[in-house]
PDB file of N, CA and C in Angstrom:
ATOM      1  N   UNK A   1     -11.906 -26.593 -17.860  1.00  0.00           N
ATOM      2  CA  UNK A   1     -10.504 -26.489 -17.486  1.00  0.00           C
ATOM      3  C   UNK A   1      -9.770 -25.522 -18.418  1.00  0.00           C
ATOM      4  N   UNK A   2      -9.959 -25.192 -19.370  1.00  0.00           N
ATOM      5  CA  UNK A   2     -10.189 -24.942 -20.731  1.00  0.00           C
ATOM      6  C   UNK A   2      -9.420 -23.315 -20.262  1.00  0.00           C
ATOM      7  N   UNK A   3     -11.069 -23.115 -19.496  1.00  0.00           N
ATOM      8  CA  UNK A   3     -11.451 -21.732 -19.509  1.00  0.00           C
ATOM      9  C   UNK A   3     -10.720 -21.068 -18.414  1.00  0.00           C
ATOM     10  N   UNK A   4     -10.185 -21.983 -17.357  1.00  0.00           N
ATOM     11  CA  UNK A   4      -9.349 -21.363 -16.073  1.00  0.00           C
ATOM     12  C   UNK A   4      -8.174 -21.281 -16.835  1.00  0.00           C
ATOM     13  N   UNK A   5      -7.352 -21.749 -17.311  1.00  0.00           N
ATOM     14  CA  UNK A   5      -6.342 -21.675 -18.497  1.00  0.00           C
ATOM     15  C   UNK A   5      -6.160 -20.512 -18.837  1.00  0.00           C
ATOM     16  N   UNK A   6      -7.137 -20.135 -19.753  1.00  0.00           N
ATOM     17  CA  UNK A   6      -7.099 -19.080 -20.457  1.00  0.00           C
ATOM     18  C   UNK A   6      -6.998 -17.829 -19.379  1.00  0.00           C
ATOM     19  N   UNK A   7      -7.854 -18.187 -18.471  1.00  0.00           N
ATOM     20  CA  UNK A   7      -7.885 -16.558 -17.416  1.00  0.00           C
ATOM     21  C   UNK A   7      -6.760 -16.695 -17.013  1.00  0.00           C
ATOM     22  N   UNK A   8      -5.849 -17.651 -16.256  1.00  0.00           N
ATOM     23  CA  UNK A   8      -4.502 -17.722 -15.772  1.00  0.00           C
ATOM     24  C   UNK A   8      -3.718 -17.050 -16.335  1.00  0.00           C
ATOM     25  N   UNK A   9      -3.567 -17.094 -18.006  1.00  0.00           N
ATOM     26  CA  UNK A   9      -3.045 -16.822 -19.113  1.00  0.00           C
ATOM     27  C   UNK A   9      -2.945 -15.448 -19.046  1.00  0.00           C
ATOM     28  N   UNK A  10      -4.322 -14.823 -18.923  1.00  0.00           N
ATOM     29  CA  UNK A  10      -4.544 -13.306 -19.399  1.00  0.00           C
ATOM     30  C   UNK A  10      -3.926 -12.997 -18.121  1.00  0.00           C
ATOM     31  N   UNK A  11      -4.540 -13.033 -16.782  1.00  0.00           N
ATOM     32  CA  UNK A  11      -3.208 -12.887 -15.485  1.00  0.00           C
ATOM     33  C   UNK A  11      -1.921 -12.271 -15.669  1.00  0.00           C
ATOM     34  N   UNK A  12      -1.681 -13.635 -16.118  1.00  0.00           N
ATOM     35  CA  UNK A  12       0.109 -13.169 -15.846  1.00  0.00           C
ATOM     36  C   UNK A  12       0.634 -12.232 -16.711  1.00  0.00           C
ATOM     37  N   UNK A  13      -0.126 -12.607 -18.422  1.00  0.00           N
ATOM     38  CA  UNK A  13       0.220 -11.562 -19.756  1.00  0.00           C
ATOM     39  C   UNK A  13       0.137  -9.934 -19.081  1.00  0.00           C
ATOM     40  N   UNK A  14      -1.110  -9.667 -18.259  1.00  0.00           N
ATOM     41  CA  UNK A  14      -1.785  -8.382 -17.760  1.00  0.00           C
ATOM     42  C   UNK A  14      -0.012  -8.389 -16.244  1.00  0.00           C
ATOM     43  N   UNK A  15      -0.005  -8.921 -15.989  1.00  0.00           N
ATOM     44  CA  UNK A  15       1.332  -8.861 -14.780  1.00  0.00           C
ATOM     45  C   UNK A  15       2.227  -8.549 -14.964  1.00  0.00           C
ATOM     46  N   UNK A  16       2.656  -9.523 -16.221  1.00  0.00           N
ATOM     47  CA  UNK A  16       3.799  -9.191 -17.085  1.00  0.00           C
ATOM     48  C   UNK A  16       4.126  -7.716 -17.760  1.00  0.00           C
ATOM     49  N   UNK A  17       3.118  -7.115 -18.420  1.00  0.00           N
ATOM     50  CA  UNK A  17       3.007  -5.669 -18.560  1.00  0.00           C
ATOM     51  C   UNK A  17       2.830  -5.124 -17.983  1.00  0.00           C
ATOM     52  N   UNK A  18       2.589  -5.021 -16.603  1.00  0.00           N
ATOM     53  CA  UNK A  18       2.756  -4.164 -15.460  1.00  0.00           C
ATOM     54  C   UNK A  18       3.914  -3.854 -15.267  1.00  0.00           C
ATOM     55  N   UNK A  19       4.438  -5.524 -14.706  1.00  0.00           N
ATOM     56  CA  UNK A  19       5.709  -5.199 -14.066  1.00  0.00           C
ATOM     57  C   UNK A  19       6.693  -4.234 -15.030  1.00  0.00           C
ATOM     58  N   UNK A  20       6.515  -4.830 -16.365  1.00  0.00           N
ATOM     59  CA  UNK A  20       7.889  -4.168 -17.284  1.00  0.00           C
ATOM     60  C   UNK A  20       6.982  -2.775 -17.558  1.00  0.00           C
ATOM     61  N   UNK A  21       6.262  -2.276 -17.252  1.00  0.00           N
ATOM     62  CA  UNK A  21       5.923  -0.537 -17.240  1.00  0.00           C
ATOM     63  C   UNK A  21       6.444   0.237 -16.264  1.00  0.00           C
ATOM     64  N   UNK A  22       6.226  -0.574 -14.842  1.00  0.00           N
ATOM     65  CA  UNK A  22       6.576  -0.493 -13.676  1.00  0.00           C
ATOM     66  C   UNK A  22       8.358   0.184 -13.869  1.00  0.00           C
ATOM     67  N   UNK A  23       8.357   1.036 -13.035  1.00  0.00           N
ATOM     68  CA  UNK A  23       9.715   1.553 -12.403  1.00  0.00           C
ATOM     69  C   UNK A  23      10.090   1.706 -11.118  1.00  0.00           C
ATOM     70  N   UNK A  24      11.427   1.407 -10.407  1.00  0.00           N
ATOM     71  CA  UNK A  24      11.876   1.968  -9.301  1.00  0.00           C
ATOM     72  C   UNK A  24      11.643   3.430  -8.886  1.00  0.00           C
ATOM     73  N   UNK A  25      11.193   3.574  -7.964  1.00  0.00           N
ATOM     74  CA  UNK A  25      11.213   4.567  -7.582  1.00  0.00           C
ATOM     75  C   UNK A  25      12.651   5.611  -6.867  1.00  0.00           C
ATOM     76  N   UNK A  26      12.826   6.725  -7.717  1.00  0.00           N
ATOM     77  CA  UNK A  26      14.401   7.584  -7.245  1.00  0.00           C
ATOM     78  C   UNK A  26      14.501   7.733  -5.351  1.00  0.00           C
ATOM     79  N   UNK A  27      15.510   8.055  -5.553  1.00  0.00           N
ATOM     80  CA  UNK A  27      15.832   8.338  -3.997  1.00  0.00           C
ATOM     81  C   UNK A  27      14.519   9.054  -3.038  1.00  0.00           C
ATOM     82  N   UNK A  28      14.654  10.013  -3.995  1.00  0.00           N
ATOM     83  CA  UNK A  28      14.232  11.540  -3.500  1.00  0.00           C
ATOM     84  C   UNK A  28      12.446  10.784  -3.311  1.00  0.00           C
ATOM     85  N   UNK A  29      11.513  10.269  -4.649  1.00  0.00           N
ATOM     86  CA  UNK A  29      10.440   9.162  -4.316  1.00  0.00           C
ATOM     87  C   UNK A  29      10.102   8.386  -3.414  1.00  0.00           C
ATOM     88  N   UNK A  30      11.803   8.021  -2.946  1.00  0.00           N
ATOM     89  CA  UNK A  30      11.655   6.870  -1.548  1.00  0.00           C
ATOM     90  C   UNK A  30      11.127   7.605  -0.395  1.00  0.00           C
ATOM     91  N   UNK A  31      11.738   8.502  -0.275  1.00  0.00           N
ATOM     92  CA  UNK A  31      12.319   9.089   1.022  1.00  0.00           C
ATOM     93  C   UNK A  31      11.225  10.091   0.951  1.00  0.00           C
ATOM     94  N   UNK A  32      10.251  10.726   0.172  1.00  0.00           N
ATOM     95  CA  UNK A  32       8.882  11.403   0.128  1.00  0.00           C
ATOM     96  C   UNK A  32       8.052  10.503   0.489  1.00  0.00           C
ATOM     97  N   UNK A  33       7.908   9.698   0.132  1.00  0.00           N
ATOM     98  CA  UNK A  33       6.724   8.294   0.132  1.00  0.00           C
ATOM     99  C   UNK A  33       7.073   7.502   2.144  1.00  0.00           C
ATOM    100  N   UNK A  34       8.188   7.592   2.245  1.00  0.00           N
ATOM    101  CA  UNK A  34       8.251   6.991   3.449  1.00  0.00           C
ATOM    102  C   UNK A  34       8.211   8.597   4.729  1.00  0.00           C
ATOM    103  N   UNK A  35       7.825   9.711   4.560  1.00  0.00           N
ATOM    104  CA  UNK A  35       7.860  10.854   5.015  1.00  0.00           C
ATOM    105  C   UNK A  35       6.333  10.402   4.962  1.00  0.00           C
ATOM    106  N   UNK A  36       5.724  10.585   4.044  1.00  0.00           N
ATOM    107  CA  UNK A  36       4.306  10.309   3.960  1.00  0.00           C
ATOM    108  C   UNK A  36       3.620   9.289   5.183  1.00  0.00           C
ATOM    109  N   UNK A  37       4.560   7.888   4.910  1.00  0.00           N
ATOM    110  CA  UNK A  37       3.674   7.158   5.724  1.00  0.00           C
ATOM    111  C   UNK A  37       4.072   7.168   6.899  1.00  0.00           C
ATOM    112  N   UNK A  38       5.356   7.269   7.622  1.00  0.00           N
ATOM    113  CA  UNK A  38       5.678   8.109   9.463  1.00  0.00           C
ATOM    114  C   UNK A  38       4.684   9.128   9.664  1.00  0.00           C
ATOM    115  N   UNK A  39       3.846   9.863   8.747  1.00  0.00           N
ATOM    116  CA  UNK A  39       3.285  11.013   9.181  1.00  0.00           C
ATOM    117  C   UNK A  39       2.207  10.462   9.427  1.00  0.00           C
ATOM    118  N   UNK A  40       1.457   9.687   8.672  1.00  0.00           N
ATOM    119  CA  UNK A  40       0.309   8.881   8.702  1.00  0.00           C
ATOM    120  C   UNK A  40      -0.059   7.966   9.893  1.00  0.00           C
ATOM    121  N   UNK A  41       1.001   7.256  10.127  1.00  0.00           N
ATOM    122  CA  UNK A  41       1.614   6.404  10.973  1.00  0.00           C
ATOM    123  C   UNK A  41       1.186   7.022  12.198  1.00  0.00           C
ATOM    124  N   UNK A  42       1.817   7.814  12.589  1.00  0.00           N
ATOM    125  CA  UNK A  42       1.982   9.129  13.943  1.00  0.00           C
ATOM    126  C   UNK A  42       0.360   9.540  14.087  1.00  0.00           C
ATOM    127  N   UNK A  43      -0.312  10.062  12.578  1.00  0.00           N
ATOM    128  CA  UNK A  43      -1.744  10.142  13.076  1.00  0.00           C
ATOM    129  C   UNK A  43      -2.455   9.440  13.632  1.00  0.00           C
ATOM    130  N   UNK A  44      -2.054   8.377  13.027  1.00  0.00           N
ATOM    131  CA  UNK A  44      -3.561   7.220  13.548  1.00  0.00           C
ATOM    132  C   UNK A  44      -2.928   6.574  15.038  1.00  0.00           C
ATOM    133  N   UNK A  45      -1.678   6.900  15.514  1.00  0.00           N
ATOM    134  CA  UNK A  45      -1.226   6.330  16.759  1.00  0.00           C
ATOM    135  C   UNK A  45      -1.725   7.712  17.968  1.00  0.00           C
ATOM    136  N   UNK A  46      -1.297   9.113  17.305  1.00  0.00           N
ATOM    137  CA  UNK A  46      -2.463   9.782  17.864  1.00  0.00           C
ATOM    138  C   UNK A  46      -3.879  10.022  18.202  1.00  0.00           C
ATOM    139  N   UNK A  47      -4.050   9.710  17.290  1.00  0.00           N
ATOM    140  CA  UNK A  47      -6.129   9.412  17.559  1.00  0.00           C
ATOM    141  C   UNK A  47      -6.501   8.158  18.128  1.00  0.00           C
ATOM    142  N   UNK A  48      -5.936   7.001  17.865  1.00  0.00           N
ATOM    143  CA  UNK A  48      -5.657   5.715  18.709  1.00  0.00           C
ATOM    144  C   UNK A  48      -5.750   6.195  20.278  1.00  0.00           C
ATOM    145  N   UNK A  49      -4.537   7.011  20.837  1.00  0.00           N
ATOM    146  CA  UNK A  49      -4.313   7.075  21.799  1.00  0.00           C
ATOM    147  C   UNK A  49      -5.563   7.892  22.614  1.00  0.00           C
ATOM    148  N   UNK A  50      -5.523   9.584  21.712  1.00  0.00           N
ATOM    149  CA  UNK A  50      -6.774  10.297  22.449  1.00  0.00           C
ATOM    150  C   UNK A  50      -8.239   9.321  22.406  1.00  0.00           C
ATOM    151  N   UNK A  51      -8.705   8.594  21.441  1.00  0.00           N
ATOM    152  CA  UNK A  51      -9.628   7.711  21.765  1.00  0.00           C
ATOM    153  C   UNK A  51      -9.960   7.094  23.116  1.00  0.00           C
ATOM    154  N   UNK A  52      -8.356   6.204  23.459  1.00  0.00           N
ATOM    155  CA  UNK A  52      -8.584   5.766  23.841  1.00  0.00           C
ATOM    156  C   UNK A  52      -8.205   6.221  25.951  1.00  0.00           C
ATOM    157  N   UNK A  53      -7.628   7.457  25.471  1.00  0.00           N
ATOM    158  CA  UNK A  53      -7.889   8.519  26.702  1.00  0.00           C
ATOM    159  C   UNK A  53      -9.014   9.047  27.471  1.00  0.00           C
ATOM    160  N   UNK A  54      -9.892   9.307  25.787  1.00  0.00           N
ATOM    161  CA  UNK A  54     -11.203   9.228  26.383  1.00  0.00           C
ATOM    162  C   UNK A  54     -12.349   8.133  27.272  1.00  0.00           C
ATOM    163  N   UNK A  55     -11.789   7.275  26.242  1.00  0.00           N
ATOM    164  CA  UNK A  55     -12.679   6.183  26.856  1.00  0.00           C
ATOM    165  C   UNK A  55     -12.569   5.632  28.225  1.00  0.00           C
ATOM    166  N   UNK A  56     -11.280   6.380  28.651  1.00  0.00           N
ATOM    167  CA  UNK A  56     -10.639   5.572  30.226  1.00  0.00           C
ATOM    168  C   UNK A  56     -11.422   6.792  31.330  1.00  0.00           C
ATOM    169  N   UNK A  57     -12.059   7.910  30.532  1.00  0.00           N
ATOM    170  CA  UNK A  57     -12.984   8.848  31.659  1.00  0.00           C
ATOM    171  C   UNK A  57     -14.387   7.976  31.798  1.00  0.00           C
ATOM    172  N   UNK A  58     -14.397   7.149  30.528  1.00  0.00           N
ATOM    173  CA  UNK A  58     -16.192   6.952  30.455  1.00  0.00           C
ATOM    174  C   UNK A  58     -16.120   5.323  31.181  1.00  0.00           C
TER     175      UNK A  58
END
């Protein structure tokens, strides 16, 4: 019991220094990062679709 303790311990200590390293990300970060994933987004709903365009010949 001892020993789950201790790992719990190191957990949160290792979490805890994340988070407080961790920063918000600026406007300009947001709004690149969410450009990123609409674009991403749009790909895989494109290839989704031609996939599945194809598959409606076969």
């Amino acid at each position: 019991m001892s020993k789950m303790m201790n790992k719990l311990n190191n957990f949160f200590a290792s979490s805890r220094r994340i988070l407080n390293i961790s920063q918000k990300p600026t406007t300009k970060e947001f709004g690149f990062m969410a450009k990123i994933i609409a674009i991403g987004i749009v790909v895989i709903g494109v290839i989704g679709y031609f996939v599945k365009l194809i598959a409606s010949f076969f």
